[in-house]
PDB file of N, CA and C in Angstrom:
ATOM      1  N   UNK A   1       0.831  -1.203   0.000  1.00  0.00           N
ATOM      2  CA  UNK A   1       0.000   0.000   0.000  1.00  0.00           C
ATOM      3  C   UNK A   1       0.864   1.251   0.000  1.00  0.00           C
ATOM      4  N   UNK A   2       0.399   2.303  -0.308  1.00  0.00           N
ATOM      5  CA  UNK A   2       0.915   3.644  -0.902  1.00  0.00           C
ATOM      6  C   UNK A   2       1.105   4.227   0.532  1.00  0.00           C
ATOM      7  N   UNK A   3       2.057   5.091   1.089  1.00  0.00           N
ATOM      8  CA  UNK A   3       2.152   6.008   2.239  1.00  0.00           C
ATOM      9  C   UNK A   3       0.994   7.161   2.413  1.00  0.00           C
ATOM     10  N   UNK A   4       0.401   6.827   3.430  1.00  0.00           N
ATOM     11  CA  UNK A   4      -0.457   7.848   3.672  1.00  0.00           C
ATOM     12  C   UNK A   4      -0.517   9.459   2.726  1.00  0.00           C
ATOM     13  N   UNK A   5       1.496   9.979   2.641  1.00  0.00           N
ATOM     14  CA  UNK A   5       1.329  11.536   1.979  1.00  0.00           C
ATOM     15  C   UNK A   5       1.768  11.005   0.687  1.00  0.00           C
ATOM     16  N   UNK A   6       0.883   9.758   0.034  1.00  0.00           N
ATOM     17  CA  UNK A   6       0.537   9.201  -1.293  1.00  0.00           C
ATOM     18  C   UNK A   6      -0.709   9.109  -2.323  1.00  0.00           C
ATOM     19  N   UNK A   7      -1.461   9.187  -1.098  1.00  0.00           N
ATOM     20  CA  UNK A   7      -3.028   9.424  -1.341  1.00  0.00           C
ATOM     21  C   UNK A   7      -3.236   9.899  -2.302  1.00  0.00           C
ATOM     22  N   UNK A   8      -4.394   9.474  -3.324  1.00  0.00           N
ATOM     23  CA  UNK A   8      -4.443   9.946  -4.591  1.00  0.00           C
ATOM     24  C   UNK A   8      -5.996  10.604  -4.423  1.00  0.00           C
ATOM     25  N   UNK A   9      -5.982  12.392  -4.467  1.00  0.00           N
ATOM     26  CA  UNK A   9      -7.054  12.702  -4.338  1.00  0.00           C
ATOM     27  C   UNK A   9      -7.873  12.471  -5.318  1.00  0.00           C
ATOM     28  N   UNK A  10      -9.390  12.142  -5.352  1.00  0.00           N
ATOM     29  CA  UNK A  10     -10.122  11.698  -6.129  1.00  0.00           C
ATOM     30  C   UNK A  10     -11.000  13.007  -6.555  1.00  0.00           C
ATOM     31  N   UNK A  11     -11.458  13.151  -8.514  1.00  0.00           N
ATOM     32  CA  UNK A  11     -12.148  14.150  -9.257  1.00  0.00           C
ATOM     33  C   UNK A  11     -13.688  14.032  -8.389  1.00  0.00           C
ATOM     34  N   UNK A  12     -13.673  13.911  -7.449  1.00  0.00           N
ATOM     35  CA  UNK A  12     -15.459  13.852  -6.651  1.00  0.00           C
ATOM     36  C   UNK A  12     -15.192  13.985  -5.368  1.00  0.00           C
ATOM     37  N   UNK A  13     -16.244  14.537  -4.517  1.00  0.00           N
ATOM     38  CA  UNK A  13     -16.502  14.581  -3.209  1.00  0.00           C
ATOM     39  C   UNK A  13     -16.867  13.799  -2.655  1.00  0.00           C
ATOM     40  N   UNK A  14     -17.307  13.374  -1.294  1.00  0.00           N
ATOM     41  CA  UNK A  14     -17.911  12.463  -0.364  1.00  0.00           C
ATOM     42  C   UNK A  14     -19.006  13.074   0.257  1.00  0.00           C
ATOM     43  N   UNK A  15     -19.691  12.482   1.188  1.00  0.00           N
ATOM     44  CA  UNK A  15     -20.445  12.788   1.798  1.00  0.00           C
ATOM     45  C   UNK A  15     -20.043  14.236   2.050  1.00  0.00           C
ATOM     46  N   UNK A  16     -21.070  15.359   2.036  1.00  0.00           N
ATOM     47  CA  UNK A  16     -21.000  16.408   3.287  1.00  0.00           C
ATOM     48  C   UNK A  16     -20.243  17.211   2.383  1.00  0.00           C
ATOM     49  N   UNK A  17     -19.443  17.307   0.906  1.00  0.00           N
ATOM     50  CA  UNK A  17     -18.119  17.659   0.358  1.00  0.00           C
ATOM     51  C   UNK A  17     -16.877  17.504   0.474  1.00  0.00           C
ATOM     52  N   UNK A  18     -16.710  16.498   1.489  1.00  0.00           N
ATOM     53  CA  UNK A  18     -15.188  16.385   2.023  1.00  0.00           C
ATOM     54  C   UNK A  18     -15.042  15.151   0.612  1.00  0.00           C
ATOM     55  N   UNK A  19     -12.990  15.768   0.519  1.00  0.00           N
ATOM     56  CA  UNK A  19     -12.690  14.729  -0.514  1.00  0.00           C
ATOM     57  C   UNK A  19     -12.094  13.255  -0.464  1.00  0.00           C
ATOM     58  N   UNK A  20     -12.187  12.606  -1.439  1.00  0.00           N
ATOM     59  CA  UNK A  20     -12.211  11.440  -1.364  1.00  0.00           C
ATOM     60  C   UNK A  20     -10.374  11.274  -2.036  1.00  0.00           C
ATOM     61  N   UNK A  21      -9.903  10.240  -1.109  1.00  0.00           N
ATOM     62  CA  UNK A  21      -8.722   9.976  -1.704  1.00  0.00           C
ATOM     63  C   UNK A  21      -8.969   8.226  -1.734  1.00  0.00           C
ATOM     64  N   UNK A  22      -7.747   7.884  -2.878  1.00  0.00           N
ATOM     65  CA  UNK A  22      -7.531   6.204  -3.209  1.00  0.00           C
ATOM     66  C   UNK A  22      -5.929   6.406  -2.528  1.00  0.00           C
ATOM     67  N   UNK A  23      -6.204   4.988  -2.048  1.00  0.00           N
ATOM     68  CA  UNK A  23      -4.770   4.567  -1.918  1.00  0.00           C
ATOM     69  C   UNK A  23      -4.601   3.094  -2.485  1.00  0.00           C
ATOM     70  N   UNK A  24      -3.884   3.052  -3.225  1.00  0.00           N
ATOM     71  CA  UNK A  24      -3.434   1.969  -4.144  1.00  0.00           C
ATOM     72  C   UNK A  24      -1.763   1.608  -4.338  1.00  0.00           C
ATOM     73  N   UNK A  25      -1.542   1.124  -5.202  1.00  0.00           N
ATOM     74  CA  UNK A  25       0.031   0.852  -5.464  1.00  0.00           C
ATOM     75  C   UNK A  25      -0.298   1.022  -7.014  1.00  0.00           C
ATOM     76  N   UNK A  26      -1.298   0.446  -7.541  1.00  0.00           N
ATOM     77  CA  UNK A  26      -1.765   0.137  -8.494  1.00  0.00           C
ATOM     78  C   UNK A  26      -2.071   1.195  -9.342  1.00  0.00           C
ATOM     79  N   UNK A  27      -1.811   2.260 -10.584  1.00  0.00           N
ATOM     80  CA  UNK A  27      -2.035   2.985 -10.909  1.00  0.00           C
ATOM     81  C   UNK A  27      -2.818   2.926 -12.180  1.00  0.00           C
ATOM     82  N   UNK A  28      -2.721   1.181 -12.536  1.00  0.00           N
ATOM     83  CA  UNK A  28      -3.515   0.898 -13.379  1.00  0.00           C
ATOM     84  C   UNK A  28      -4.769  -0.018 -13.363  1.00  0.00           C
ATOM     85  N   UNK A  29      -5.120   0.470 -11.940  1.00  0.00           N
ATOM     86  CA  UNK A  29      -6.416  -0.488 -11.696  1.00  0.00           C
ATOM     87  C   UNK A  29      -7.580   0.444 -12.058  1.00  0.00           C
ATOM     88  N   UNK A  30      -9.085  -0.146 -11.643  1.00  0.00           N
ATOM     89  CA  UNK A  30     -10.271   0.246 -11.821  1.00  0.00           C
ATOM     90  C   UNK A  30     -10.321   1.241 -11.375  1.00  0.00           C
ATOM     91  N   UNK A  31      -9.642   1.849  -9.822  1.00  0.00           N
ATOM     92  CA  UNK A  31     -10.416   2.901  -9.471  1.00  0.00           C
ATOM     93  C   UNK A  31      -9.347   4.499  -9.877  1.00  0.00           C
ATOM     94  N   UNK A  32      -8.128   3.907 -10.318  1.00  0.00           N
ATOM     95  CA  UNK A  32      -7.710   4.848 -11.056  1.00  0.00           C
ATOM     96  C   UNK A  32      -7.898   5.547 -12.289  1.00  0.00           C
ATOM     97  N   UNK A  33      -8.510   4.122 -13.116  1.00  0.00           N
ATOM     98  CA  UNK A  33      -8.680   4.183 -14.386  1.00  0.00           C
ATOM     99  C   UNK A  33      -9.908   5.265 -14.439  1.00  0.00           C
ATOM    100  N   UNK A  34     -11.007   4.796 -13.363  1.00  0.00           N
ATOM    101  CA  UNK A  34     -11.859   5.702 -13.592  1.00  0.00           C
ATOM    102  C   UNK A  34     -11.936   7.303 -13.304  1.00  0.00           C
ATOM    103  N   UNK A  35     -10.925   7.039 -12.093  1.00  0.00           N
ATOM    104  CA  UNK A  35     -10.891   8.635 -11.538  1.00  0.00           C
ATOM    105  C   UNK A  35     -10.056   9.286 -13.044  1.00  0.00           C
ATOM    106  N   UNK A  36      -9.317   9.293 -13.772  1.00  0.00           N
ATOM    107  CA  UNK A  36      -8.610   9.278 -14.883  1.00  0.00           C
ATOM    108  C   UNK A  36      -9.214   9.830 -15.995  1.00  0.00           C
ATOM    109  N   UNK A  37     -10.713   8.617 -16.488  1.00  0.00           N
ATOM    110  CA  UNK A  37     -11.446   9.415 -16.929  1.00  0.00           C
ATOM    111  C   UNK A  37     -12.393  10.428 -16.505  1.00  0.00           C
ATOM    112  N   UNK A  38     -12.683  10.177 -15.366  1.00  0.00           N
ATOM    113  CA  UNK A  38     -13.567  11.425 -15.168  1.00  0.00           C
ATOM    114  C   UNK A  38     -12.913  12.826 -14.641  1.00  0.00           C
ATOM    115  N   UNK A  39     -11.503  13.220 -14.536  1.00  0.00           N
ATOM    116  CA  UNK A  39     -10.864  13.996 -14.665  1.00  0.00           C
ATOM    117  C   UNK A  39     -10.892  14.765 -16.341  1.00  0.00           C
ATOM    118  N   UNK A  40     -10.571  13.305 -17.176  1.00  0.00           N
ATOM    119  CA  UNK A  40     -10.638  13.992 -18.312  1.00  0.00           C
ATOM    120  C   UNK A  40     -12.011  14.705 -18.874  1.00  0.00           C
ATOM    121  N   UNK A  41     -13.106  14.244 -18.414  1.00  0.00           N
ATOM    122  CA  UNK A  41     -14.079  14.507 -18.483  1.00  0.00           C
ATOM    123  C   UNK A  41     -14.321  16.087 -18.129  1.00  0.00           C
ATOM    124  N   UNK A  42     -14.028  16.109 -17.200  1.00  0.00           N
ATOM    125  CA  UNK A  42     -14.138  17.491 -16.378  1.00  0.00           C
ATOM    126  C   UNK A  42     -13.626  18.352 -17.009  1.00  0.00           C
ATOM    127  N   UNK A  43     -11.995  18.157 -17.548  1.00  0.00           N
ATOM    128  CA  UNK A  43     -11.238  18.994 -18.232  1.00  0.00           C
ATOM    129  C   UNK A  43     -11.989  19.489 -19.337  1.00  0.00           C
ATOM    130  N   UNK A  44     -12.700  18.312 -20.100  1.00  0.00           N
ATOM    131  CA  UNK A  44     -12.849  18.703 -21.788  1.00  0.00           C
ATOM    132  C   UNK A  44     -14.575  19.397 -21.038  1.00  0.00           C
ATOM    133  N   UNK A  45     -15.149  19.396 -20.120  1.00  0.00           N
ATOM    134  CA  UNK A  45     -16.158  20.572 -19.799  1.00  0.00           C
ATOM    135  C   UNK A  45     -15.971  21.378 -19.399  1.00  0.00           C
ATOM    136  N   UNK A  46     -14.625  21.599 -18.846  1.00  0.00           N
ATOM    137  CA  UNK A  46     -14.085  23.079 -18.431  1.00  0.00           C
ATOM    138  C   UNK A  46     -13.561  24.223 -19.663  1.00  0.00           C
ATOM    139  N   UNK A  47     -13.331  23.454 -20.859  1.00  0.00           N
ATOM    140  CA  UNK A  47     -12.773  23.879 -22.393  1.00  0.00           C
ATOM    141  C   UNK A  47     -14.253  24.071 -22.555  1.00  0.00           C
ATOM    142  N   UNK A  48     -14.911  23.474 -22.927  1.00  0.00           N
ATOM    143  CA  UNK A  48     -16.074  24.140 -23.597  1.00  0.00           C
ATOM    144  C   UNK A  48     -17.173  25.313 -23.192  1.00  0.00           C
ATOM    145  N   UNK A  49     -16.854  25.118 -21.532  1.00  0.00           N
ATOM    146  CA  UNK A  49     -17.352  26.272 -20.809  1.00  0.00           C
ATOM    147  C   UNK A  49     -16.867  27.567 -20.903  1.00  0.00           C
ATOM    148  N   UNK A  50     -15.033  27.296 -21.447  1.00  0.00           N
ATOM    149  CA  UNK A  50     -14.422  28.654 -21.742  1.00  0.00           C
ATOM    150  C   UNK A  50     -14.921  29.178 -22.933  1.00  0.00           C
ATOM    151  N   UNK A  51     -14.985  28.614 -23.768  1.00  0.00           N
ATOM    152  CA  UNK A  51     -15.492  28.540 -24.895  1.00  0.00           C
ATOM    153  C   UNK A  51     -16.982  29.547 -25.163  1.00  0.00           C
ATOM    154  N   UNK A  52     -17.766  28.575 -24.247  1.00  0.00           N
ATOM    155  CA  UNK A  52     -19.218  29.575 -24.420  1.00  0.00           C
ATOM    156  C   UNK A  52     -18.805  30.695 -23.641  1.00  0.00           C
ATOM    157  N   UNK A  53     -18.284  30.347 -22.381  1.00  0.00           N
ATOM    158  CA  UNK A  53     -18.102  32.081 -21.816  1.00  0.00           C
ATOM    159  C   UNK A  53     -17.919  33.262 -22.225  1.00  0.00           C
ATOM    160  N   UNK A  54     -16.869  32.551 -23.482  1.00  0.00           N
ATOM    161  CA  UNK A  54     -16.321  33.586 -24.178  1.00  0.00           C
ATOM    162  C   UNK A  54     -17.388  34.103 -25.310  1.00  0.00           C
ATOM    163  N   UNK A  55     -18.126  33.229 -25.936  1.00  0.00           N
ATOM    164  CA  UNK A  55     -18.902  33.545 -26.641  1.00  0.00           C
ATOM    165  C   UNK A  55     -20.449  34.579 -25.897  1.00  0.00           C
ATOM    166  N   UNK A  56     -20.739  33.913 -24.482  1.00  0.00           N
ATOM    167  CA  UNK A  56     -21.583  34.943 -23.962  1.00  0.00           C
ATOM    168  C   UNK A  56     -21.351  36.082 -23.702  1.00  0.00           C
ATOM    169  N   UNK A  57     -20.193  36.090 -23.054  1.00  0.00           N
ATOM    170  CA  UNK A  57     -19.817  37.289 -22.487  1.00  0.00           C
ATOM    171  C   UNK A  57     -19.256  38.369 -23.838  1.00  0.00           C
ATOM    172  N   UNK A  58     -18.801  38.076 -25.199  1.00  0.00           N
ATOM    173  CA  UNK A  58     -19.057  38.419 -26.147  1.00  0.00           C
ATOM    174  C   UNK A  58     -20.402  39.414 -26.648  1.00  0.00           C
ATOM    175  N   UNK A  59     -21.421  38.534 -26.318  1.00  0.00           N
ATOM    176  CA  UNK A  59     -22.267  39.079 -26.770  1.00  0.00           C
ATOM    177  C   UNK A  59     -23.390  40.287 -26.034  1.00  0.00           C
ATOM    178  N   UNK A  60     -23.310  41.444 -26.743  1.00  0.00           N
ATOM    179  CA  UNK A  60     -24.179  42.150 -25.756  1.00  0.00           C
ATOM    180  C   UNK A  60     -25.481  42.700 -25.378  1.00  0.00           C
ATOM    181  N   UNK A  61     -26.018  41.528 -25.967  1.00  0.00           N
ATOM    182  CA  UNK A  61     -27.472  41.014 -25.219  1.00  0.00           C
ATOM    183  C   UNK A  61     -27.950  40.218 -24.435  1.00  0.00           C
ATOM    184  N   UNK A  62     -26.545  39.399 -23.885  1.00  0.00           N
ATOM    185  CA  UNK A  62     -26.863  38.372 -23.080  1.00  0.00           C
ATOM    186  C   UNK A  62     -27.702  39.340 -22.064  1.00  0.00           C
ATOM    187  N   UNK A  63     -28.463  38.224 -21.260  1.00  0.00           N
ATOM    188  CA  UNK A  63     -29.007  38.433 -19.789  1.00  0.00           C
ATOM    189  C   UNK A  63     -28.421  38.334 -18.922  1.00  0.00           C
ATOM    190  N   UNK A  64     -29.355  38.865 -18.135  1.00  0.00           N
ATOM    191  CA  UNK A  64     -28.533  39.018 -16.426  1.00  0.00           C
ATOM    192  C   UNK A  64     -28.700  37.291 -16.015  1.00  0.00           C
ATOM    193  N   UNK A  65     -29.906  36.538 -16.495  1.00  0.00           N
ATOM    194  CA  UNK A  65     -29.828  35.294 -16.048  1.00  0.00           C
ATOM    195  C   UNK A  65     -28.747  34.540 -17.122  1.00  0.00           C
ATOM    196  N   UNK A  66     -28.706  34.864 -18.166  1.00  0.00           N
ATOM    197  CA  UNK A  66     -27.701  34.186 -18.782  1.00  0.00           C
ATOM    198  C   UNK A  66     -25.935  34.261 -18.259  1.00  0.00           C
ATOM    199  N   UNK A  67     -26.007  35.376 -17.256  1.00  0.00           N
ATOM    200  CA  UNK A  67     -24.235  35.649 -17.119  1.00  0.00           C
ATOM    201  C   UNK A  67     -24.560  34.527 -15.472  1.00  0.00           C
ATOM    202  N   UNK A  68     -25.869  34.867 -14.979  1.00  0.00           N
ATOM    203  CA  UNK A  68     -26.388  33.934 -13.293  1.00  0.00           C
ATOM    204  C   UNK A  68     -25.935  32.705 -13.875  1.00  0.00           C
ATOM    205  N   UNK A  69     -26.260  31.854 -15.168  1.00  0.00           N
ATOM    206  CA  UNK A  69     -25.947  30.572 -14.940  1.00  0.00           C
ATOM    207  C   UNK A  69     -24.786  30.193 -15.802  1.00  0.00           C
ATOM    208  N   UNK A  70     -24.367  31.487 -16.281  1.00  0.00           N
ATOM    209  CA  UNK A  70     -22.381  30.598 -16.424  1.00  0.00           C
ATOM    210  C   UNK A  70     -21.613  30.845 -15.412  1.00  0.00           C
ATOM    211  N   UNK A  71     -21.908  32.060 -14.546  1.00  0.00           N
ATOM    212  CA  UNK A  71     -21.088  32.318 -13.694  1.00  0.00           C
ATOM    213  C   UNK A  71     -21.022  31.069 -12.997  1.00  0.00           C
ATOM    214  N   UNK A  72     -22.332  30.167 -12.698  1.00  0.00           N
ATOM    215  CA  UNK A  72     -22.701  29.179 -11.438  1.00  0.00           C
ATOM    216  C   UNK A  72     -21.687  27.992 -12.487  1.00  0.00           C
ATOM    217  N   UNK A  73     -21.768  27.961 -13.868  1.00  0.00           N
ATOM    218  CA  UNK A  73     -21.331  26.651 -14.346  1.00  0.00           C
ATOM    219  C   UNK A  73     -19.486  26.508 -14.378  1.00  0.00           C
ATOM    220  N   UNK A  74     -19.275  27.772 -14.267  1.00  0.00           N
ATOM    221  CA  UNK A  74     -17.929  28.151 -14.658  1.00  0.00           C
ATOM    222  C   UNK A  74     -17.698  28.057 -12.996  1.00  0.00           C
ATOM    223  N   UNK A  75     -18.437  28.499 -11.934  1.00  0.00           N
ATOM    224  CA  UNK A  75     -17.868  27.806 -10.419  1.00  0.00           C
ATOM    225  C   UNK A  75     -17.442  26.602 -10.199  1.00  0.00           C
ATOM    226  N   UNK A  76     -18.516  25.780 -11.230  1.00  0.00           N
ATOM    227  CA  UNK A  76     -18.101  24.368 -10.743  1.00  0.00           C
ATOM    228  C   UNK A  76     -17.788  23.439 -11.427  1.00  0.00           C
ATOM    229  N   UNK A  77     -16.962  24.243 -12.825  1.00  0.00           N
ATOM    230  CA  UNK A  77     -15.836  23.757 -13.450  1.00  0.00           C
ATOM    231  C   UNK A  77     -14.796  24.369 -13.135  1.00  0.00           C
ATOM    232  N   UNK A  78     -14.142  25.447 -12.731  1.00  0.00           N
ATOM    233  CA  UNK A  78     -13.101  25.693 -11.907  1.00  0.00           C
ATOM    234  C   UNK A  78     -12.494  24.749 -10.809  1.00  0.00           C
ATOM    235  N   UNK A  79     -13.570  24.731  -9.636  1.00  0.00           N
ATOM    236  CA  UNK A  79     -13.749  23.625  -8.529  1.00  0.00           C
ATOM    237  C   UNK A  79     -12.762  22.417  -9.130  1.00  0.00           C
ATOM    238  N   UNK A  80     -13.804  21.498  -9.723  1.00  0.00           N
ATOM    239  CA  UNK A  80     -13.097  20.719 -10.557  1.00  0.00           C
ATOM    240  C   UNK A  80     -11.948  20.891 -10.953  1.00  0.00           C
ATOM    241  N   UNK A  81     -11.226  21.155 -11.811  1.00  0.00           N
ATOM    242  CA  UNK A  81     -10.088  21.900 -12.540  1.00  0.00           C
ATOM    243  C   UNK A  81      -9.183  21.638 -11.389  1.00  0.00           C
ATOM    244  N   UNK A  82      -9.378  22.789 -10.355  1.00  0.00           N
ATOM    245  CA  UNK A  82      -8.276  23.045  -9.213  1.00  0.00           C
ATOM    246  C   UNK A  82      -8.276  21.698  -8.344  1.00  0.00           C
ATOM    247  N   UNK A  83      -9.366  20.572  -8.348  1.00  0.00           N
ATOM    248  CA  UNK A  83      -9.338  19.489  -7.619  1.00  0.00           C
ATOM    249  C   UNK A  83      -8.009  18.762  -8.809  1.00  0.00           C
ATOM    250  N   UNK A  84      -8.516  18.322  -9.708  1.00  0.00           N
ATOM    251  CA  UNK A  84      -7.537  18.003 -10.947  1.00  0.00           C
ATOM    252  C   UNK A  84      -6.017  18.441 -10.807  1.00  0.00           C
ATOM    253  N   UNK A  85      -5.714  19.653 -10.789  1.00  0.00           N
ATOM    254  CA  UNK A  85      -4.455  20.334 -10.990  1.00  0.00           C
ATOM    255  C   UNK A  85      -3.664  20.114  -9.394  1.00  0.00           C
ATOM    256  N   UNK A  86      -4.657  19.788  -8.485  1.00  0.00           N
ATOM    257  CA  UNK A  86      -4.049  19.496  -7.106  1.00  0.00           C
ATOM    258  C   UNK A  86      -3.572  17.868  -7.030  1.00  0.00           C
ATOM    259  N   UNK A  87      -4.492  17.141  -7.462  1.00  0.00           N
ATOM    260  CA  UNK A  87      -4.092  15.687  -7.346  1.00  0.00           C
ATOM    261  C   UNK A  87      -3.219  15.329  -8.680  1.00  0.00           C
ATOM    262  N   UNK A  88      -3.004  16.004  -9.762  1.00  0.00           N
ATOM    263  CA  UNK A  88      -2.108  15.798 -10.648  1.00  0.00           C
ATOM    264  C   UNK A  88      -0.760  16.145 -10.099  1.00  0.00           C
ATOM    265  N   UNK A  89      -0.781  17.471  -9.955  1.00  0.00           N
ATOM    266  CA  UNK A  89       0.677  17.667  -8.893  1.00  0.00           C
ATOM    267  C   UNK A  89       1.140  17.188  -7.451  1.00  0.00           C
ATOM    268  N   UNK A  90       0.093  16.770  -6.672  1.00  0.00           N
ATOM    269  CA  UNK A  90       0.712  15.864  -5.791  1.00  0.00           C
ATOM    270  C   UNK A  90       1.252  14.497  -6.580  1.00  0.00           C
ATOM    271  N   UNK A  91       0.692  14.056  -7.297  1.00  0.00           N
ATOM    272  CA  UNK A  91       1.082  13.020  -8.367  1.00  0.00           C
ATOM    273  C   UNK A  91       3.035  12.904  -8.495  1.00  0.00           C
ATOM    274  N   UNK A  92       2.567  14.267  -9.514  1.00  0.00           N
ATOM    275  CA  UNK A  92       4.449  14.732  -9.792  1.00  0.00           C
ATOM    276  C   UNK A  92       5.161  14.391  -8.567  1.00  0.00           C
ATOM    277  N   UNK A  93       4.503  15.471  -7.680  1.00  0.00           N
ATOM    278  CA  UNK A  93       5.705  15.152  -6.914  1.00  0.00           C
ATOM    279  C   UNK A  93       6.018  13.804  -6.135  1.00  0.00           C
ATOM    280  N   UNK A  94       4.996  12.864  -6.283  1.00  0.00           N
ATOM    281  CA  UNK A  94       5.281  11.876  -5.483  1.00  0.00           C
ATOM    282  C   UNK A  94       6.219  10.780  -5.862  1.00  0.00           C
ATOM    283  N   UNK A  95       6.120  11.061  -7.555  1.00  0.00           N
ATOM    284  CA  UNK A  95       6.684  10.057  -8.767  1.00  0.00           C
ATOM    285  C   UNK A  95       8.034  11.347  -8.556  1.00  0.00           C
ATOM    286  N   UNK A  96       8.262  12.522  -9.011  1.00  0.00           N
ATOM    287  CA  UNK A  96      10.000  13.058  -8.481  1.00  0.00           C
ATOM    288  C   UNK A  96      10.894  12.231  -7.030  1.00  0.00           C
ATOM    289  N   UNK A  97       9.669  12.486  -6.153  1.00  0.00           N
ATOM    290  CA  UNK A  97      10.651  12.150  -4.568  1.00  0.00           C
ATOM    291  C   UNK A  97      11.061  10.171  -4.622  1.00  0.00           C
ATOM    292  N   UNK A  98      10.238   9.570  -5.989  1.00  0.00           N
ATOM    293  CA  UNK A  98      10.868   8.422  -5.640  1.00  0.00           C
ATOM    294  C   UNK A  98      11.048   7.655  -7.033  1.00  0.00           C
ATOM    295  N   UNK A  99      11.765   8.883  -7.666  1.00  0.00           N
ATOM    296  CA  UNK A  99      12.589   9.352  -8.814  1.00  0.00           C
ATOM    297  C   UNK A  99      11.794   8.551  -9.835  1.00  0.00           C
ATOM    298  N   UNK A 100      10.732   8.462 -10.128  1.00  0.00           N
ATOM    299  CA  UNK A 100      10.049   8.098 -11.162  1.00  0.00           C
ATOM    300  C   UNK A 100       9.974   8.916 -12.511  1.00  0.00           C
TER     301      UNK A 100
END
């Protein structure tokens, strides 16, 4: 098993919002594989959210409810993102300190 400051934080929450970590050895098992894709998942909805943002916020007729629900969608693809960019770089560094 992986050292506790190995923990692989997981793209989802738990109960209540607290996050979920795997501990494995295994980087090519099921529950990596999946956290893996649904990271990628997240990513390629965080691109397309930039995408429309850019296109709403472009335009200047959007609504006040139209900027209410990208602002809310673009919260919680950020969220995401920064969960991603945190457990990817604990990643790095865990594969540097044992020179991987």
């Amino acid at each position: 098993m992986t050292a506790e400051n190995e923990l692989r934080l997981l793209p989802w929450s738990g109960p209540e919002g607290k996050p979920c970590y795997l501990s494995t050895d295994d980087r090519g098992g099921y529950m990596s594989r999946l956290a893996d894709n649904i990271e990628a998942v997240q990513l390629g909805t965080a691109a397309q959210l930039l995408e429309a943002a850019s296109e709403t916020l472009g335009d200047k007729d959007a609504s006040l409810e139209e900027l209410r629900v990208l602002a809310k969608e673009l919260t919680g693809a950020l969220r995401d993102v920064l969960r991603v960019a945190t457990s990817r770089g604990h990643l790095l560094a865990v594969d540097e300190s044992q020179g991987i």
